[in-house]
Protein backbone atom coordinates (compact mmCIF):
# COMPACT_ATOMS: atom_id res chain seq x y z
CA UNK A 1 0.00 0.00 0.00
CA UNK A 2 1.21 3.28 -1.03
CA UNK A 3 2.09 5.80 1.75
CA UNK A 4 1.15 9.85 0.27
CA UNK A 5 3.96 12.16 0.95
CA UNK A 6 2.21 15.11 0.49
CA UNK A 7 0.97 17.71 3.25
CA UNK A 8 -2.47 17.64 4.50
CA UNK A 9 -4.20 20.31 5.80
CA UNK A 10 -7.08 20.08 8.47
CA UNK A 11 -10.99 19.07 7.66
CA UNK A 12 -12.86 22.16 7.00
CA UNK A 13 -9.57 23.93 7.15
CA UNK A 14 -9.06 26.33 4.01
CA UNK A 15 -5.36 27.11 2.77
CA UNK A 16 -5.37 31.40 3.05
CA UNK A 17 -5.70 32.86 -0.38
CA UNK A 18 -2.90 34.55 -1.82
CA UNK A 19 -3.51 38.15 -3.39
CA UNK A 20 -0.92 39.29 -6.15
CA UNK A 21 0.84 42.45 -5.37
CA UNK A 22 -0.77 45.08 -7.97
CA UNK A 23 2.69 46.14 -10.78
CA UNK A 24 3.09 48.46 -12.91
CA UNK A 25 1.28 47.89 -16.48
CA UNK A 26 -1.30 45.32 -14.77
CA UNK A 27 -4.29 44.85 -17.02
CA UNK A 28 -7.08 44.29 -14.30
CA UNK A 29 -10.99 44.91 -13.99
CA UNK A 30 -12.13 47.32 -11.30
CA UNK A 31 -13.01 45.04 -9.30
CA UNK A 32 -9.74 43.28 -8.97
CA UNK A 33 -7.34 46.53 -8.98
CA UNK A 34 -9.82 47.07 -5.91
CA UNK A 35 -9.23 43.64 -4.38
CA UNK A 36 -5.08 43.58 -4.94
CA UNK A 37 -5.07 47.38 -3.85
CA UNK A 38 -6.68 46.87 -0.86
CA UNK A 39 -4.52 43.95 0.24
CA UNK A 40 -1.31 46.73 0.16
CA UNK A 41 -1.93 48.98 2.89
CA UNK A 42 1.45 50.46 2.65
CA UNK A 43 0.77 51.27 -1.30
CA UNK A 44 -0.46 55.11 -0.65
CA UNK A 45 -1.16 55.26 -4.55
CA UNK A 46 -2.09 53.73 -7.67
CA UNK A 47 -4.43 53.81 -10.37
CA UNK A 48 -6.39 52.12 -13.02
CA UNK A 49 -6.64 54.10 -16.32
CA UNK A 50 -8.54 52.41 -18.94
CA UNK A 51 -7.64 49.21 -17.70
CA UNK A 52 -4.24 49.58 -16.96
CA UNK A 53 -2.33 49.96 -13.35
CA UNK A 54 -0.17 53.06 -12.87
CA UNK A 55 2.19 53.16 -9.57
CA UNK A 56 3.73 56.96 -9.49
CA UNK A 57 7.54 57.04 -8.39
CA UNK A 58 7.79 58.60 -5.52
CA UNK A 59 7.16 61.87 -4.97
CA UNK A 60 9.54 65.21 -4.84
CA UNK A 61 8.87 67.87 -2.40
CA UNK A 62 8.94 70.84 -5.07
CA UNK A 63 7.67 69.24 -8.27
CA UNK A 64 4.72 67.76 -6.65
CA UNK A 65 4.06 67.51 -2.75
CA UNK A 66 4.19 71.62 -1.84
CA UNK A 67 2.30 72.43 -5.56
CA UNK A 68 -0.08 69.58 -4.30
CA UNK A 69 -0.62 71.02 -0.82
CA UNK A 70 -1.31 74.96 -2.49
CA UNK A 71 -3.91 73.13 -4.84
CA UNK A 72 -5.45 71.27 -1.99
CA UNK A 73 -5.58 74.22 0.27
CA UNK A 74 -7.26 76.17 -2.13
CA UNK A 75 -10.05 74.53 -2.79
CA UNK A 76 -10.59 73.49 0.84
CA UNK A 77 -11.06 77.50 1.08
CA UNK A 78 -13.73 77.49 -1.18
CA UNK A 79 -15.17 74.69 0.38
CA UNK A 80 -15.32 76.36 3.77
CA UNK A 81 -17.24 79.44 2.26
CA UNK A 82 -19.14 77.10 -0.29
CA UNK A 83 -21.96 74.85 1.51
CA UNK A 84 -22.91 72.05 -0.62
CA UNK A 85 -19.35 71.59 -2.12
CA UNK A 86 -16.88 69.06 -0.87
CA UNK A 87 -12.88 68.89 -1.68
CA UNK A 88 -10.68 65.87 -1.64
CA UNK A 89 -7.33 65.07 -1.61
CA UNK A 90 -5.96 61.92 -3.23
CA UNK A 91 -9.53 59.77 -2.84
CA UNK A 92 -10.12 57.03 -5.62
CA UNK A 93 -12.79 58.03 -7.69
CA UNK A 94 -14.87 54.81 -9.34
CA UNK A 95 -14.94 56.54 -13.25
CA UNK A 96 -16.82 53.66 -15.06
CA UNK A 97 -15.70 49.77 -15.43
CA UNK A 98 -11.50 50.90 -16.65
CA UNK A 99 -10.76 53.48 -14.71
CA UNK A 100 -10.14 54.19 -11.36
CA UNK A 101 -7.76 57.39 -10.97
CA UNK A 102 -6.46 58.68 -7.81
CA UNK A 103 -6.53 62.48 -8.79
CA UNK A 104 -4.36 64.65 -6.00
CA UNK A 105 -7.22 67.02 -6.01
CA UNK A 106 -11.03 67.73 -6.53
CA UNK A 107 -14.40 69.28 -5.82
CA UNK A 108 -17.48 68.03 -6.07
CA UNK A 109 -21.09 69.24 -5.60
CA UNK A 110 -22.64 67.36 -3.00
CA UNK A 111 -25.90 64.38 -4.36
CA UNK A 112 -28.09 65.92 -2.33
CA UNK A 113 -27.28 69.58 -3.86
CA UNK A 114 -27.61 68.07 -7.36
CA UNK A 115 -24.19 66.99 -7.71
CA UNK A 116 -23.22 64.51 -10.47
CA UNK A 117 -21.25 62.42 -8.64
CA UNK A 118 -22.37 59.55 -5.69
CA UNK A 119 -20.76 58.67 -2.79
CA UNK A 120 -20.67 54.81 -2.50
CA UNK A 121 -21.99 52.81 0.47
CA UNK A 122 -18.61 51.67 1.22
CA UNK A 123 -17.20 55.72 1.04
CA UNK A 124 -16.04 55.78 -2.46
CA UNK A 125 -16.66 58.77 -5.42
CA UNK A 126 -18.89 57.06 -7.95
CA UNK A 127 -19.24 59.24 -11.31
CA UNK A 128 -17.04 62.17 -12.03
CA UNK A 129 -17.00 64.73 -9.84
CA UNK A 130 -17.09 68.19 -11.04
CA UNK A 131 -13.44 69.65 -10.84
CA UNK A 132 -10.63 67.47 -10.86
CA UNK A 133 -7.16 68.78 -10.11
CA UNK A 134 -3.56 67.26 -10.93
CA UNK A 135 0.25 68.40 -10.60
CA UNK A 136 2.29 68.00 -12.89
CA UNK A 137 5.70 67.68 -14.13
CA UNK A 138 5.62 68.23 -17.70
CA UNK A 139 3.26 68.13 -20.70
CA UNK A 140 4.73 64.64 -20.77
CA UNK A 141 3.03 63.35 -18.04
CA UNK A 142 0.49 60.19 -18.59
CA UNK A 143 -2.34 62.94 -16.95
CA UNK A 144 -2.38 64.59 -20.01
CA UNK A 145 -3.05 61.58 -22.09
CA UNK A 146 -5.12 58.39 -21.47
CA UNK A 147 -6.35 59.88 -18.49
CA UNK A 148 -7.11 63.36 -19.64
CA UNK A 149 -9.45 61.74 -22.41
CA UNK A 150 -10.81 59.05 -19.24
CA UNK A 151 -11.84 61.94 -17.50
CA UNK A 152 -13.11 63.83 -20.66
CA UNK A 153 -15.19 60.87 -21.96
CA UNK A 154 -16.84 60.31 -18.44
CA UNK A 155 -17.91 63.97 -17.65
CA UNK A 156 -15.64 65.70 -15.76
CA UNK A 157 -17.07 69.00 -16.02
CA UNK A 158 -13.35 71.03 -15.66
CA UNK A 159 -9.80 69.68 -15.65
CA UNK A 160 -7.10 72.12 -13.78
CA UNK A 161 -3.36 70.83 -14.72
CA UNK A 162 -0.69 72.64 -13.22
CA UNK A 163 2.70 71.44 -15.50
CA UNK A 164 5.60 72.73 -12.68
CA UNK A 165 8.40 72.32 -14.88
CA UNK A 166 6.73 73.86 -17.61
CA UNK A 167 5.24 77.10 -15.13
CA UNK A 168 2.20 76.54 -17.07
CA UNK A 169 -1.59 76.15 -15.43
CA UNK A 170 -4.09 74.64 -17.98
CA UNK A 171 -7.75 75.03 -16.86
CA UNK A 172 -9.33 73.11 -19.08
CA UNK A 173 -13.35 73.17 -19.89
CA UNK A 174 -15.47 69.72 -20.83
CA UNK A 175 -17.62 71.23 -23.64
CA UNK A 176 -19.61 69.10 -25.70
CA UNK A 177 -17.35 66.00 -25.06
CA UNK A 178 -14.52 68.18 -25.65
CA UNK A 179 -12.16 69.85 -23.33
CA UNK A 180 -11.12 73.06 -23.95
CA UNK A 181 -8.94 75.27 -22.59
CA UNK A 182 -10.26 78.23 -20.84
CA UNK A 183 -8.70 81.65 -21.22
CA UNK A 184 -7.78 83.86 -18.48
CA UNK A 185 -9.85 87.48 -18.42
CA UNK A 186 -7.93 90.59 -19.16
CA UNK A 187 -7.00 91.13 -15.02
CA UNK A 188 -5.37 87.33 -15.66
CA UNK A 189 -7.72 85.68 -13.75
CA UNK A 190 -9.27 82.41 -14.65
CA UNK A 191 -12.84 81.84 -13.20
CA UNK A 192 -14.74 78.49 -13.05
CA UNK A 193 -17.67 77.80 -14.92
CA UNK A 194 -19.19 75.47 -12.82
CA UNK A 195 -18.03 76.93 -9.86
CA UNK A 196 -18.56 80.62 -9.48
CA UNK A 197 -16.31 82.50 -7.10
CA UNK A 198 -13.71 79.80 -7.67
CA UNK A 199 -11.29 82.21 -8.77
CA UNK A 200 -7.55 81.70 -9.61
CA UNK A 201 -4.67 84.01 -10.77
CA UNK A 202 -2.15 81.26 -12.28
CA UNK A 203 0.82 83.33 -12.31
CA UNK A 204 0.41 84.17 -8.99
CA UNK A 205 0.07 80.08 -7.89
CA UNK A 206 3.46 79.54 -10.41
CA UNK A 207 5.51 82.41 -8.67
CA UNK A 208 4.58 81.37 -5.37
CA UNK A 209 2.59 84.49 -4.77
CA UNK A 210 0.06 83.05 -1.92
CA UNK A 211 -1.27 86.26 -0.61
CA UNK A 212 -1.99 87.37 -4.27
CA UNK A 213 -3.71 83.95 -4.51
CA UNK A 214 -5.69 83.57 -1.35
CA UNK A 215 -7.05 87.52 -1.98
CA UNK A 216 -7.98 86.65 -5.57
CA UNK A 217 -9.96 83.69 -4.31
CA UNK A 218 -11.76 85.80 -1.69
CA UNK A 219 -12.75 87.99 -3.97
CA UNK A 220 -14.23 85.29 -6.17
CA UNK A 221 -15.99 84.18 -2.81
CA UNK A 222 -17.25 87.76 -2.33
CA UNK A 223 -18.91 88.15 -5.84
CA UNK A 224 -22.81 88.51 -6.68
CA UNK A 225 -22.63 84.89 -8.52
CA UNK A 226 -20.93 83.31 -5.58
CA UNK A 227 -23.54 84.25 -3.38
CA UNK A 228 -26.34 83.29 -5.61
CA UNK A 229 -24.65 79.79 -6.40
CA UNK A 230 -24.72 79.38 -2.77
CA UNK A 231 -28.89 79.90 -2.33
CA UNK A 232 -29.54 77.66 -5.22
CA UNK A 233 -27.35 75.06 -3.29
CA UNK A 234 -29.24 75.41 -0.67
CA UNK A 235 -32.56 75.39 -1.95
CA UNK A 236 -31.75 72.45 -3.74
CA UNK A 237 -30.54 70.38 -0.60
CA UNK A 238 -33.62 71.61 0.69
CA UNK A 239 -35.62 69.27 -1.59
């Protein structure tokens, strides 16, 4: 009689199951990018665009993390004078079935305020939310490719880029399917379209010009339209 060699494990006792680390240039559904990301808790980013996984390098202090915080911390200021609105920083954002990006910034009208995005039952975005924001290093980055035209297809209403190398700020407009770039006024201010008061002055956020920024916003927040975006919101959550 022949004596098996080979390991047995206990009655009703399952071997664990073993989750594959999530790699650069993965093709996975959303639903397994999901599963492989959530099994890295030490991963702080990565994203699925149009199928594909995308781990950033790590991340520089003044080509990305300070530009990142300045983007961040203005739009948390509109926020704060903007019920109805919400900002995030670095959240995952469920696009469609391809693509789930991990944009460093954005700003979303809330459901209840008519907003077009959701937030999931288990506390994800769902949809695209209204503004997304990215930094940059150069035109070359994948941002302004397949996930520019991932963000364009599913409805992002406005797309801000700010390229650091290049000292360039592209505020770009979702128009008929298309984005477009939006052109400063003649003071050099760019002004949201779907956001009134959201006001920027781009050369001031390249130079490093904060108090030129912050007052700029504020005025933005002070405006007739500001207020009067601000009492539909509120009518609307009202419903």
């Amino acid at each position: 009689m022949a004596i098996s060699t080979q390991p047995t494990e206990p009655a009703g006792e399952a071997r664990d199951e073993i989750i594959p680390p999530l790699e650069n240039g993965d093709r996975l559904s959303r639903a397994e990018f999901e599963r492989r990301y959530d099994a890295m808790p030490g991963l702080k980013k990565a994203e699925l665009i149009e199928g594909e996984v995308y781990i950033p390098s790590p991340v520089r202090h003044r080509r990305h993390s300070h530009p990142h915080a300045r983007v961040v911390g203005w739009l948390a200021a509109y926020e704060t004078d903007t019920p109805g609105v919400e900002a995030g920083d670095n959240g995952s954002v469920r696009l469609d079935l391809d693509n789930e990006p991990q944009p460093d910034a954005y700003l979303i009208i809330r459901p209840e305020s008519g907003g077009q995005a959701l937030i999931s039952g288990d506390d994800y975005i769902e949809g695209a939310p209204e503004l997304i924001a990215e930094v940059v290093s150069s035109s070359a980055s994948y941002d302004l490719g397949k996930k520019l035209n991932s963000y364009r297809r599913n409805g992002v209403s406005e797309y801000v880029v700010w390229r650091v190398v290049d000292r360039q700020v592209d505020w770009l407009v979702n128009r008929g399917g298309q984005f477009e770039r939006l052109s400063p006024a003649t003071d050099g201010i760019l002004r949201s379209t779907v956001f009134p008061g959201l006001w920027l002055h781009p050369a001031a956020l390249i130079e490093g010009d904060k108090p030129t920024v912050k007052a700029v916003l504020q005025e933005g927040l002070r405006s007739a339209e500001h207020a009067a975006f601000v009492a539909r919101l509120e009518r609307t959550g009202r419903v």
